[in-house]
Every structure is written in C-alpha cells, then in structure tokens.
Protein backbone atom coordinates (compact mmCIF):
# COMPACT_ATOMS: atom_id res chain seq x y z
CA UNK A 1 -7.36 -18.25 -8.16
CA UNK A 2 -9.83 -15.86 -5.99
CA UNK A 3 -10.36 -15.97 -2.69
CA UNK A 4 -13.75 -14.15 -2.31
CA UNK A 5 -13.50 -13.71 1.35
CA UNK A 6 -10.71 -11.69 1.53
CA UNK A 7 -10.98 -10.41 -1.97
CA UNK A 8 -7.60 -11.94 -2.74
CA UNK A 9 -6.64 -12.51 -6.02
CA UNK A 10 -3.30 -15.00 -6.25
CA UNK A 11 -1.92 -13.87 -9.41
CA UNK A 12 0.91 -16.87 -9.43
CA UNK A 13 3.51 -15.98 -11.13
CA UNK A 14 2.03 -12.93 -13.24
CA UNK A 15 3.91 -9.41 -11.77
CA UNK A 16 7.22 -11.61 -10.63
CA UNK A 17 9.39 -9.26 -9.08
CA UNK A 18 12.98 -9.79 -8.64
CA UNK A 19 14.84 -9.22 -5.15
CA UNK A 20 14.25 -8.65 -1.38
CA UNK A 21 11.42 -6.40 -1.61
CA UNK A 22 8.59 -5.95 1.88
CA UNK A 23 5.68 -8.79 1.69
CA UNK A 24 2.96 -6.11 1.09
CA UNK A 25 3.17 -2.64 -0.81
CA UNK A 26 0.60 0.02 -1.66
CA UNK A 27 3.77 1.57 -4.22
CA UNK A 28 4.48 0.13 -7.58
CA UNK A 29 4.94 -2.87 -8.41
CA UNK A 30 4.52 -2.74 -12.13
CA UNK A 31 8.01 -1.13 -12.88
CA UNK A 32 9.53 -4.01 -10.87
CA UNK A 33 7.40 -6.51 -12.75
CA UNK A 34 8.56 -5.33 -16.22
CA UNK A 35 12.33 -5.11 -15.58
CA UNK A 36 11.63 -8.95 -13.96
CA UNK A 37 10.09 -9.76 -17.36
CA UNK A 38 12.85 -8.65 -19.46
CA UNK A 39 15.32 -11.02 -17.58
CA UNK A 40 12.84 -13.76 -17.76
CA UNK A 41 10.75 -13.69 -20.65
CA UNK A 42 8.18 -15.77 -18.78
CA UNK A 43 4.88 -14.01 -19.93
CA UNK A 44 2.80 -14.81 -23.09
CA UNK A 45 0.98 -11.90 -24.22
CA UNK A 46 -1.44 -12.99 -26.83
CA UNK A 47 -4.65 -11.30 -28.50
CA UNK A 48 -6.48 -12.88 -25.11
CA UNK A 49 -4.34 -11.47 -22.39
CA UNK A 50 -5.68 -8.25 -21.90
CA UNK A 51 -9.76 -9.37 -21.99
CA UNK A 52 -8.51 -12.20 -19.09
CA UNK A 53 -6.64 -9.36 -17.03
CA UNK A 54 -9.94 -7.09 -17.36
CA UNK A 55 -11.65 -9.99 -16.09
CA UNK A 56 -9.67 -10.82 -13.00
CA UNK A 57 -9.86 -6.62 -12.51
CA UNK A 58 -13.71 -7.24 -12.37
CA UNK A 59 -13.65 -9.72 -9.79
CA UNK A 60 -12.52 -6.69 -7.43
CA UNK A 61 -9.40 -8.01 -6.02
CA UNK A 62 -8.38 -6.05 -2.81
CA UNK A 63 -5.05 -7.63 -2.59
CA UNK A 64 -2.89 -9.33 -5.60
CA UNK A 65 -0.93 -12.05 -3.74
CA UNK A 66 2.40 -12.41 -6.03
CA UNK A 67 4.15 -15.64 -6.13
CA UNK A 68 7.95 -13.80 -6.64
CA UNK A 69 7.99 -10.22 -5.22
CA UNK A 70 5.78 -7.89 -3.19
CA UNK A 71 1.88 -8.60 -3.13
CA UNK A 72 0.05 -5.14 -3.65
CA UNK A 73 -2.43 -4.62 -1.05
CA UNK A 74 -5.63 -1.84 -1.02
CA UNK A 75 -8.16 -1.99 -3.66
CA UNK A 76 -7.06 -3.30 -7.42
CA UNK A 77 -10.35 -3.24 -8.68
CA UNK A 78 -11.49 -1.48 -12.12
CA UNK A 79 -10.45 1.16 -12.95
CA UNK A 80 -8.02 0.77 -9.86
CA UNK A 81 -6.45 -2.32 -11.09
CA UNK A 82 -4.39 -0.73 -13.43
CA UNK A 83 -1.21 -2.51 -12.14
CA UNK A 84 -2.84 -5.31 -13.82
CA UNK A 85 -3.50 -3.84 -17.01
CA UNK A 86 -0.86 -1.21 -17.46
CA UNK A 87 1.22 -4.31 -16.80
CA UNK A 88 -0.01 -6.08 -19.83
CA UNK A 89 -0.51 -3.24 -22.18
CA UNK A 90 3.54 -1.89 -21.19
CA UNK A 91 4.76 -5.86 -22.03
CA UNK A 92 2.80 -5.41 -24.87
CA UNK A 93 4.72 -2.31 -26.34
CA UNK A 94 7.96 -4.09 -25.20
CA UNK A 95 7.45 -6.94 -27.13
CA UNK A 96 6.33 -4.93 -30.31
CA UNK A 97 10.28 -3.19 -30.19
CA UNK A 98 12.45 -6.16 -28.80
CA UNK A 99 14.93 -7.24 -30.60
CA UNK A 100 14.91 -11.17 -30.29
C-alpha cells in the first residue's frame, strides 16, 4: 500500500528484519533483510518480482514502513530505491546457489 501524502510506501512484510533494531534508519537495511530471509524463507522471487519492485520504486516512496525491523526513511525513489531492488536481485543470486 502507498500513502501518497506522506510518500509512504508500507512494504508489509517485504525487508523483515530480525531483532531490536531503532524504528527509523537512513543505514542499511538490506543486509539485515537478507540474513532475515535465510532464517525464514518467506519471499517468493519469481520472473515478476523485480518489474513489481521497479514499480513500487516509481511511485517515489520517501519512507518504506517495514512490518518486522527498521523502516528506512529519506528518499527510496529510482534510482535511490535500490534497497528495494538490490534486495530482490541479492535473494535472487541466493536462491540460484542454495542448497535446499
């Protein structure tokens, strides 16, 4: 869901991060994201994951509100949405080497 007003974009359950981390974070939150993922498993990366994510990066989120973890705050739009994207494209790679 986006909230146009505020430019938030509430990203449910998508970048999950395990532990206590602050509410809101200009840092990275992708590393987080992945190691949450590999305990997990919760994401489904399919041949229309990464043409959705460049979508939501289009809207011009200025905040991704995270369900689990810290929310990134301070312009995630393209190209500056690359937690977004780097997130799905990393998973990606992951998934092409696991081991199930």
């Amino acid at each position: 869901m986006f909230e146009e007003r505020t430019g938030t974009l509430f990203c449910s359950d998508l970048l999950g991060q395990l532990g206590d981390g602050p509410a809101m974070t200009r840092g990275d939150i992708v590393g987080p994201a992945l190691e949450s993922e590999g305990l997990w498993r919760s994401m489904a990366v399919t041949v229309d994951t990464l043409p959705t994510i460049e979508r939501l990066a289009a809207l011009d989120p200025q905040r991704l509100a995270i369900m689990h973890g810290s929310s990134l705050e301070g312009g995630c739009a393209a190209p500056a949405c690359r937690p977004l994207r780097s997130y799905c494209l990393s998973f990606s790679r992951n998934m092409a080497t696991a081991h199930w």
